[in-house]
N, C-alpha and C. Protein backbone atom coordinates (compact mmCIF):
# COMPACT_ATOMS: atom_id res chain seq x y z
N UNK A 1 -17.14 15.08 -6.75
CA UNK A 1 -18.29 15.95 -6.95
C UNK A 1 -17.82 17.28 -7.51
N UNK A 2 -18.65 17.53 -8.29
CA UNK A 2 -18.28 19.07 -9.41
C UNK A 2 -18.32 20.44 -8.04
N UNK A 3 -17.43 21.20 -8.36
CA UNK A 3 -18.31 22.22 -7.34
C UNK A 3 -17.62 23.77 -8.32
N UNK A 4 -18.12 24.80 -8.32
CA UNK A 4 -17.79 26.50 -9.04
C UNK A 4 -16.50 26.76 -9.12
N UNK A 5 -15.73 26.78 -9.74
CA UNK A 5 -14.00 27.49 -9.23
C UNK A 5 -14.43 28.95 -9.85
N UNK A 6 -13.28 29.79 -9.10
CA UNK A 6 -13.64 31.35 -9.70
C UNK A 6 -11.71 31.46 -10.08
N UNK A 7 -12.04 32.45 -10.84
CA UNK A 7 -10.71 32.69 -11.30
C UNK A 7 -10.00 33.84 -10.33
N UNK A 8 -8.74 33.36 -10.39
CA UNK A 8 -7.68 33.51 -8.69
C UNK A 8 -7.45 35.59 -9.67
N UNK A 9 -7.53 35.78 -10.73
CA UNK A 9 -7.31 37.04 -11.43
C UNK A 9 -8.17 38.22 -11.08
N UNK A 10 -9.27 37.26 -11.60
CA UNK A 10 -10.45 38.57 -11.78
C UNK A 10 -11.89 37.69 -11.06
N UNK A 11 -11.88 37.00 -10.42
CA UNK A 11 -12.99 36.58 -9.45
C UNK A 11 -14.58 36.33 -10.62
N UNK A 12 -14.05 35.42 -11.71
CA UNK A 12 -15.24 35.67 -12.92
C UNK A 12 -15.06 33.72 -12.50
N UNK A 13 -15.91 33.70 -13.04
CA UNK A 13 -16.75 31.55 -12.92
C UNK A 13 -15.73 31.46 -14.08
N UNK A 14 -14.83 29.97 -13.53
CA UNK A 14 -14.11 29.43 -14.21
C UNK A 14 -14.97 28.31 -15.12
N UNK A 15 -14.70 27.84 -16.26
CA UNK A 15 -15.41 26.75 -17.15
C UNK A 15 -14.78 25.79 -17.21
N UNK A 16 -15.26 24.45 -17.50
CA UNK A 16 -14.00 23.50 -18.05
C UNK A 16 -14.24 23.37 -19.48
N UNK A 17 -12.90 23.15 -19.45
CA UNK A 17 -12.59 23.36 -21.12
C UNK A 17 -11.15 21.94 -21.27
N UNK A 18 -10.95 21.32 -22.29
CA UNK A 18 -10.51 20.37 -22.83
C UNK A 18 -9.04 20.98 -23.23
N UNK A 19 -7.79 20.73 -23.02
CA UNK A 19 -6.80 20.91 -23.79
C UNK A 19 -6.19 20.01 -24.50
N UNK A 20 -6.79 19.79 -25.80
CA UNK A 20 -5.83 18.37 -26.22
C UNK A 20 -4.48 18.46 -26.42
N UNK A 21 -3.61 19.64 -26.05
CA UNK A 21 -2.35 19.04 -26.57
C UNK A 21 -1.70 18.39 -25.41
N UNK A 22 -2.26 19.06 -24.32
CA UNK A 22 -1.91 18.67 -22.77
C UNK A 22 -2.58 17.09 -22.54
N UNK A 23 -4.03 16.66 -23.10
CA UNK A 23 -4.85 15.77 -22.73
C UNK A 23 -5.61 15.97 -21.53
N UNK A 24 -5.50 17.17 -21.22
CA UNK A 24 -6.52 17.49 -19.93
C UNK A 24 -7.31 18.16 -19.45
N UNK A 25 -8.25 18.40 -18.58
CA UNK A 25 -9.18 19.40 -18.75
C UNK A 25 -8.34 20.73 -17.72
N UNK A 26 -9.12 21.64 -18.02
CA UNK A 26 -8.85 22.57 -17.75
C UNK A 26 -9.69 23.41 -17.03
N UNK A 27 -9.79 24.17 -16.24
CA UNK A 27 -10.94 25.31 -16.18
C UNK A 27 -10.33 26.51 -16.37
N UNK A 28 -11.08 27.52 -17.31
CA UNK A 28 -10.99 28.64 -18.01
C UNK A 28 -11.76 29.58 -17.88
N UNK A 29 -10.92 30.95 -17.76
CA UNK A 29 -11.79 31.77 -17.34
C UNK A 29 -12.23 33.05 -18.58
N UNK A 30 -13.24 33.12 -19.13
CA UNK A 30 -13.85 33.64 -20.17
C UNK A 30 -13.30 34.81 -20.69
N UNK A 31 -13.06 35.78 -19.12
CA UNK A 31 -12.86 37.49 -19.37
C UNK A 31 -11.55 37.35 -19.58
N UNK A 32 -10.57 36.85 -18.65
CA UNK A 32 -8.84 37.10 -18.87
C UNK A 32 -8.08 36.09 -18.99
N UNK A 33 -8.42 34.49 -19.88
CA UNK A 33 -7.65 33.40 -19.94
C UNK A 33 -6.78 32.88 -19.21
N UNK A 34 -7.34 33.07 -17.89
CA UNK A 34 -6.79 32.37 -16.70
C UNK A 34 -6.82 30.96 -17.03
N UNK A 35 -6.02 30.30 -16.57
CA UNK A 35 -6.57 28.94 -16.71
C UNK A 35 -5.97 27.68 -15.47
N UNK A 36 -6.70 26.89 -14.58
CA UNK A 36 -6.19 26.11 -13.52
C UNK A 36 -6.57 24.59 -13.79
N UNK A 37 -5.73 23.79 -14.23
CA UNK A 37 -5.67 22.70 -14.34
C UNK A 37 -6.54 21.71 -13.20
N UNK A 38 -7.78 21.16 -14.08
CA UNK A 38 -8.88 20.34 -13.24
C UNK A 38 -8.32 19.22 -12.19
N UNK A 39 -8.51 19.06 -11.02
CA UNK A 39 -8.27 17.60 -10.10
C UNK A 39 -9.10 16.53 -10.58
N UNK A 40 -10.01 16.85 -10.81
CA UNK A 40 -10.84 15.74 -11.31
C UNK A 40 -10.24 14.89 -12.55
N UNK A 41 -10.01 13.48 -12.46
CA UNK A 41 -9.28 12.84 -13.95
C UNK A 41 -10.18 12.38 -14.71
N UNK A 42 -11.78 12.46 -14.15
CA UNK A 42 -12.64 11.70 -14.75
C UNK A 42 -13.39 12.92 -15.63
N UNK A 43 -13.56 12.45 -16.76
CA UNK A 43 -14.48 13.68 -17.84
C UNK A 43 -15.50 13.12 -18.60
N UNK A 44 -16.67 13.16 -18.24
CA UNK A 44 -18.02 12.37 -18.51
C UNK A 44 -18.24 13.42 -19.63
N UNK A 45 -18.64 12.92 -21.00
CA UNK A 45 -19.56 13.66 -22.17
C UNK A 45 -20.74 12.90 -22.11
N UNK A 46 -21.95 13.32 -22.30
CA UNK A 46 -23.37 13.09 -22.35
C UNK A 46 -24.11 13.59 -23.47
N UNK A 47 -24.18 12.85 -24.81
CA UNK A 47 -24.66 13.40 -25.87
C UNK A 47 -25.98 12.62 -25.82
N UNK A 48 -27.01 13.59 -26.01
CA UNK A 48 -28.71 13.55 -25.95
C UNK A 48 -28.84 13.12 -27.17
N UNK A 49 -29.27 12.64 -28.08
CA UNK A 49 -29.89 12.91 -29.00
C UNK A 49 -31.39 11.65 -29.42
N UNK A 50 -32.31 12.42 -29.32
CA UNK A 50 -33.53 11.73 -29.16
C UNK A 50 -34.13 12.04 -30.32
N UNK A 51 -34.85 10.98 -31.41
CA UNK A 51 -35.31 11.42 -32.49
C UNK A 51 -36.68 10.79 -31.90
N UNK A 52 -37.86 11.92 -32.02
CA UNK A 52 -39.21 11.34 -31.64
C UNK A 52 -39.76 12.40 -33.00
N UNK A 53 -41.31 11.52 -32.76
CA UNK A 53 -42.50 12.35 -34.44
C UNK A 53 -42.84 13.19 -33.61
N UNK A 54 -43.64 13.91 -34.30
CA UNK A 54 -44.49 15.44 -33.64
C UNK A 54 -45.44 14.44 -33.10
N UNK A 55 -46.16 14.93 -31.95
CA UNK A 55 -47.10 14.31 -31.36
C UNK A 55 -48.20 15.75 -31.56
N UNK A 56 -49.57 15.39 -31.00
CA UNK A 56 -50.82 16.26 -31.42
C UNK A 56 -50.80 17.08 -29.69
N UNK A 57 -50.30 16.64 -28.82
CA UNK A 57 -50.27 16.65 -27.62
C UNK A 57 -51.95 16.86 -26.86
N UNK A 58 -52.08 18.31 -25.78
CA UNK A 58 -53.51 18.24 -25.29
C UNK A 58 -54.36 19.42 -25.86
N UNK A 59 -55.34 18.40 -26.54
CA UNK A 59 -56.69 19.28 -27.59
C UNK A 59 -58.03 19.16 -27.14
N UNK A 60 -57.99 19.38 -25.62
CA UNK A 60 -59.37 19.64 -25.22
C UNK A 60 -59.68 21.13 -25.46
N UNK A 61 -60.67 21.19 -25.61
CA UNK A 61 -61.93 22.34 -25.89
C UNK A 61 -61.04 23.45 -26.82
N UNK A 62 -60.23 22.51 -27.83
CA UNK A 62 -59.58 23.97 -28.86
C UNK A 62 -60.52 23.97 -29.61
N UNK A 63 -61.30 23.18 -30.17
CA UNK A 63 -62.27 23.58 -31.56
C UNK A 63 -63.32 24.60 -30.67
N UNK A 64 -63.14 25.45 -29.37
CA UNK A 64 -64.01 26.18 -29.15
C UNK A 64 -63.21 27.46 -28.69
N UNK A 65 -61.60 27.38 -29.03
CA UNK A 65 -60.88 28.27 -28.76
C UNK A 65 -60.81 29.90 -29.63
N UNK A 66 -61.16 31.18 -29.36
CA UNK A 66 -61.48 31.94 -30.81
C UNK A 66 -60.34 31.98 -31.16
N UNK A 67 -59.01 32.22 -30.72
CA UNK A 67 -57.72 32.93 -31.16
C UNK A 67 -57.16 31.98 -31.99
N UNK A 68 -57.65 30.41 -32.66
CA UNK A 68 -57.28 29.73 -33.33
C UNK A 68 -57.90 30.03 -34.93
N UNK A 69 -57.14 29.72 -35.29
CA UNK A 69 -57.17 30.33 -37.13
C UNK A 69 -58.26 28.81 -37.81
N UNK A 70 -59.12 29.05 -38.21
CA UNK A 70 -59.93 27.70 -38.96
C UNK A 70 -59.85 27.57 -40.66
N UNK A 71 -59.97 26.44 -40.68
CA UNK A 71 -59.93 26.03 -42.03
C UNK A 71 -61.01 25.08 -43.20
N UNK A 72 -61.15 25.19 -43.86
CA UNK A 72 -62.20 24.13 -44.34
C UNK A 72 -62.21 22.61 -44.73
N UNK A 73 -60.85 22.47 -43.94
CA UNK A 73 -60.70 21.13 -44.41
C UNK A 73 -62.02 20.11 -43.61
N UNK A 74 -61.65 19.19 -44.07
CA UNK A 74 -63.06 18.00 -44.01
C UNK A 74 -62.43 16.67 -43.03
N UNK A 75 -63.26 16.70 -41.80
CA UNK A 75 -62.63 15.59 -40.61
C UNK A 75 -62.80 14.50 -41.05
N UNK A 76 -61.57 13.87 -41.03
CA UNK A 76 -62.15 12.17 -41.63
C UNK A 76 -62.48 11.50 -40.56
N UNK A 77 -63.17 11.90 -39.63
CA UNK A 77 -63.82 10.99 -38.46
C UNK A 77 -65.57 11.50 -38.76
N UNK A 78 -65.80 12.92 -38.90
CA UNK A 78 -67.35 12.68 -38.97
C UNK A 78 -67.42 13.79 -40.31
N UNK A 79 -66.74 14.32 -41.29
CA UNK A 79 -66.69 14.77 -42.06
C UNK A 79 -67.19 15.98 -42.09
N UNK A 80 -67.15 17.35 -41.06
CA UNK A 80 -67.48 18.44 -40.98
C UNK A 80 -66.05 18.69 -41.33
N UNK A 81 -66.83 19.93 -42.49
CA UNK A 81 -66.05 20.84 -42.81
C UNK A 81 -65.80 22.34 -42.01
N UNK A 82 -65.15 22.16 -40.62
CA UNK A 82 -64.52 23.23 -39.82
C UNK A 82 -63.86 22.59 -38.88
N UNK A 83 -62.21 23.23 -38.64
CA UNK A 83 -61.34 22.46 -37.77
C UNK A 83 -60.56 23.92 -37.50
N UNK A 84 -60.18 24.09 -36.46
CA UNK A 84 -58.85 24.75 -36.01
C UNK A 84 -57.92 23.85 -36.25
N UNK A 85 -56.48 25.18 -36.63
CA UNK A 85 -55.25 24.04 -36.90
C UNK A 85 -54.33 25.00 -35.99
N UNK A 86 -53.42 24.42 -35.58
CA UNK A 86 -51.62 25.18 -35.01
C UNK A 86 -51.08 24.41 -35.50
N UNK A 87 -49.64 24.50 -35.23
CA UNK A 87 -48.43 24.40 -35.56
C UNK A 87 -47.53 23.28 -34.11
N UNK A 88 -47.14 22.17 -34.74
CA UNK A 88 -45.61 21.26 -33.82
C UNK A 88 -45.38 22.97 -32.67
N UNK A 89 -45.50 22.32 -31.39
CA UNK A 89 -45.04 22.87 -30.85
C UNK A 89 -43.27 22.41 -30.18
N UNK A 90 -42.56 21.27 -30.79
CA UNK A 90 -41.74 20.77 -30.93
C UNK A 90 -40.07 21.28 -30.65
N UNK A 91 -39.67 21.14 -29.94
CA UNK A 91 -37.93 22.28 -29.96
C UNK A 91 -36.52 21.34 -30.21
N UNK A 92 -36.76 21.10 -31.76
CA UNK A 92 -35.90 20.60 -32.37
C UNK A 92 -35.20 21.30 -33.09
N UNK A 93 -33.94 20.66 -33.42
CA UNK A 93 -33.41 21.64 -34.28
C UNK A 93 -33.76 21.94 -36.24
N UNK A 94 -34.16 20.28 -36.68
CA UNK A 94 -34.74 20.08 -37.66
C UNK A 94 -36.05 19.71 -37.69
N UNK A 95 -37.14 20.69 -37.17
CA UNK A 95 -38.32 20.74 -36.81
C UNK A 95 -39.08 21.11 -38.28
N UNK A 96 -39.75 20.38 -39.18
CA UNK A 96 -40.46 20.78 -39.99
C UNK A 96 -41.90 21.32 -39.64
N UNK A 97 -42.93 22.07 -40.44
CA UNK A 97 -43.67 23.20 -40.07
C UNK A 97 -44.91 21.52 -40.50
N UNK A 98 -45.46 21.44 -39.14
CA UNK A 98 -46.29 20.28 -39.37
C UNK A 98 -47.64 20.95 -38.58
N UNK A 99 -48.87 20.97 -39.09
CA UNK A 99 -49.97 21.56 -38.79
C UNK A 99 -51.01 20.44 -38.36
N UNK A 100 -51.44 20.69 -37.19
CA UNK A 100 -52.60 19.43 -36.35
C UNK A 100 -53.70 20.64 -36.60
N UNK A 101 -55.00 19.40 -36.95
CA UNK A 101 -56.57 20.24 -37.06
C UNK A 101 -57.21 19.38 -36.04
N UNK A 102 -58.12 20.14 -35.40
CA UNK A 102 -58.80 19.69 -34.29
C UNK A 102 -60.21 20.16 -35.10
N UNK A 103 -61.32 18.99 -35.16
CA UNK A 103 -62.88 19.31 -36.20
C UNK A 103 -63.86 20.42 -34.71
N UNK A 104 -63.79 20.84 -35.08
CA UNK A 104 -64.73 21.62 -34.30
C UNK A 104 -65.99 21.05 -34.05
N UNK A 105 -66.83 20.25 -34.73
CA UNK A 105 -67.56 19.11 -34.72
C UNK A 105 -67.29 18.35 -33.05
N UNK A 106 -66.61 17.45 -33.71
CA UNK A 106 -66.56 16.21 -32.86
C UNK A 106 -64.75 15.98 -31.72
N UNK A 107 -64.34 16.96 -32.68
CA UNK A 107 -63.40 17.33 -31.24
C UNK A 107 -61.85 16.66 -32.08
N UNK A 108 -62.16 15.88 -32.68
CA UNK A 108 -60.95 15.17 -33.46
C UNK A 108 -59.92 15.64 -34.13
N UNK A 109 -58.55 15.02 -33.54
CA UNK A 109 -57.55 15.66 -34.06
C UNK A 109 -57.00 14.86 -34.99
N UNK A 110 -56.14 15.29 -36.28
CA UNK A 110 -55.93 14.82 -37.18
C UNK A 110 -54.79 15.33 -37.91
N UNK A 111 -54.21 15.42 -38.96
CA UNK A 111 -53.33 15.54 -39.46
C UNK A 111 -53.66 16.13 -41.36
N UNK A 112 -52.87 16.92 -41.87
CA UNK A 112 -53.60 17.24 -43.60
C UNK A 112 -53.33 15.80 -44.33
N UNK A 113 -54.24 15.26 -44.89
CA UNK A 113 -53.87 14.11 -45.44
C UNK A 113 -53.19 13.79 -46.78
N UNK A 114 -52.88 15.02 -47.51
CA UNK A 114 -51.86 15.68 -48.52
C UNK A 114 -51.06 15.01 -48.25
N UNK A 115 -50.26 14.87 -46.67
CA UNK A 115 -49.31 14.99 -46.40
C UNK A 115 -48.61 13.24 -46.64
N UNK A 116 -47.44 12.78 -47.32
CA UNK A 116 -46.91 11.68 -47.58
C UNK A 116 -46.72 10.76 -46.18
N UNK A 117 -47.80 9.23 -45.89
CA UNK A 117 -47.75 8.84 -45.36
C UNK A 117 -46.67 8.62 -44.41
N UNK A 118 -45.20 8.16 -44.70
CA UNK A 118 -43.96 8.94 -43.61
C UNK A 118 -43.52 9.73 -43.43
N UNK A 119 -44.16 11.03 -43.63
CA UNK A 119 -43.83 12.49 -42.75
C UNK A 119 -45.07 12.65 -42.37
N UNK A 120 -46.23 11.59 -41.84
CA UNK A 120 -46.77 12.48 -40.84
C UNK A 120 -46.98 12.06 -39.65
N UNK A 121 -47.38 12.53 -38.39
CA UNK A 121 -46.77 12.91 -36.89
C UNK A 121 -47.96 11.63 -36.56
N UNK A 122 -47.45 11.09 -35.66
CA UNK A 122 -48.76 10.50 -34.71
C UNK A 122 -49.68 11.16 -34.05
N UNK A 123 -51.09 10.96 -34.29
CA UNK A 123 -51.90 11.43 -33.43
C UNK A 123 -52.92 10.77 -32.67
């Protein structure tokens, strides 16, 4: 089990850190390069990487929201021309600027249909 080491120097949170010439981990201390060789032999890396589309997420009662910016685009569910739009609220690192309209009408969320059938988000 992981538990805090502090550095035996200056009492600052030790890190682990990798030494490849040694092959071992290390814990390191940021302010004065202390450094105390880890007990632990086991070194787990955990790389995330999740590729998901923009989703529209929750669009109740925005087409009655004022602080939303409107536009004239035309709902292809009942064809009123007035929708609030925002922006992917998304925290990616290659996050493109993808805009959801909600029809003020009938409540429907949608997508600009400009937009090239595989770049746009599920909704």
């Amino acid at each position: 089990m992981s538990s805090l080491h502090f550095c035996s120097e200056c009492n600052n949170l030790l890190y682990p850190k990798a030494d490849p010439g040694r092959r071992i981990m290390v814990y390191a201390c940021r302010i004065c390069n202390e450094e105390e060789i880890g007990e632990n032999k086991c070194v787990y890396r955990n790389d995330l990487l999740t590729v998901t589309k923009e989703q529209v997420g929750v669009t109740n009662d925005l087409g009655m929201d004022p602080t939303l910016a409107h536009s004239n685009i035309s709902c292809p569910h009942c064809g009123h021309d007035d929708a609030v739009f925002y922006q992917d609220q998304s925290k990616r690192k290659e996050t493109r600027m993808i805009l959801f309209f909600v029809c003020t009408k009938c409540n429907h969320s949608f997508t600009d249909s400009s937009l090239p059938q595989d770049s746009r988000p599920d909704t």
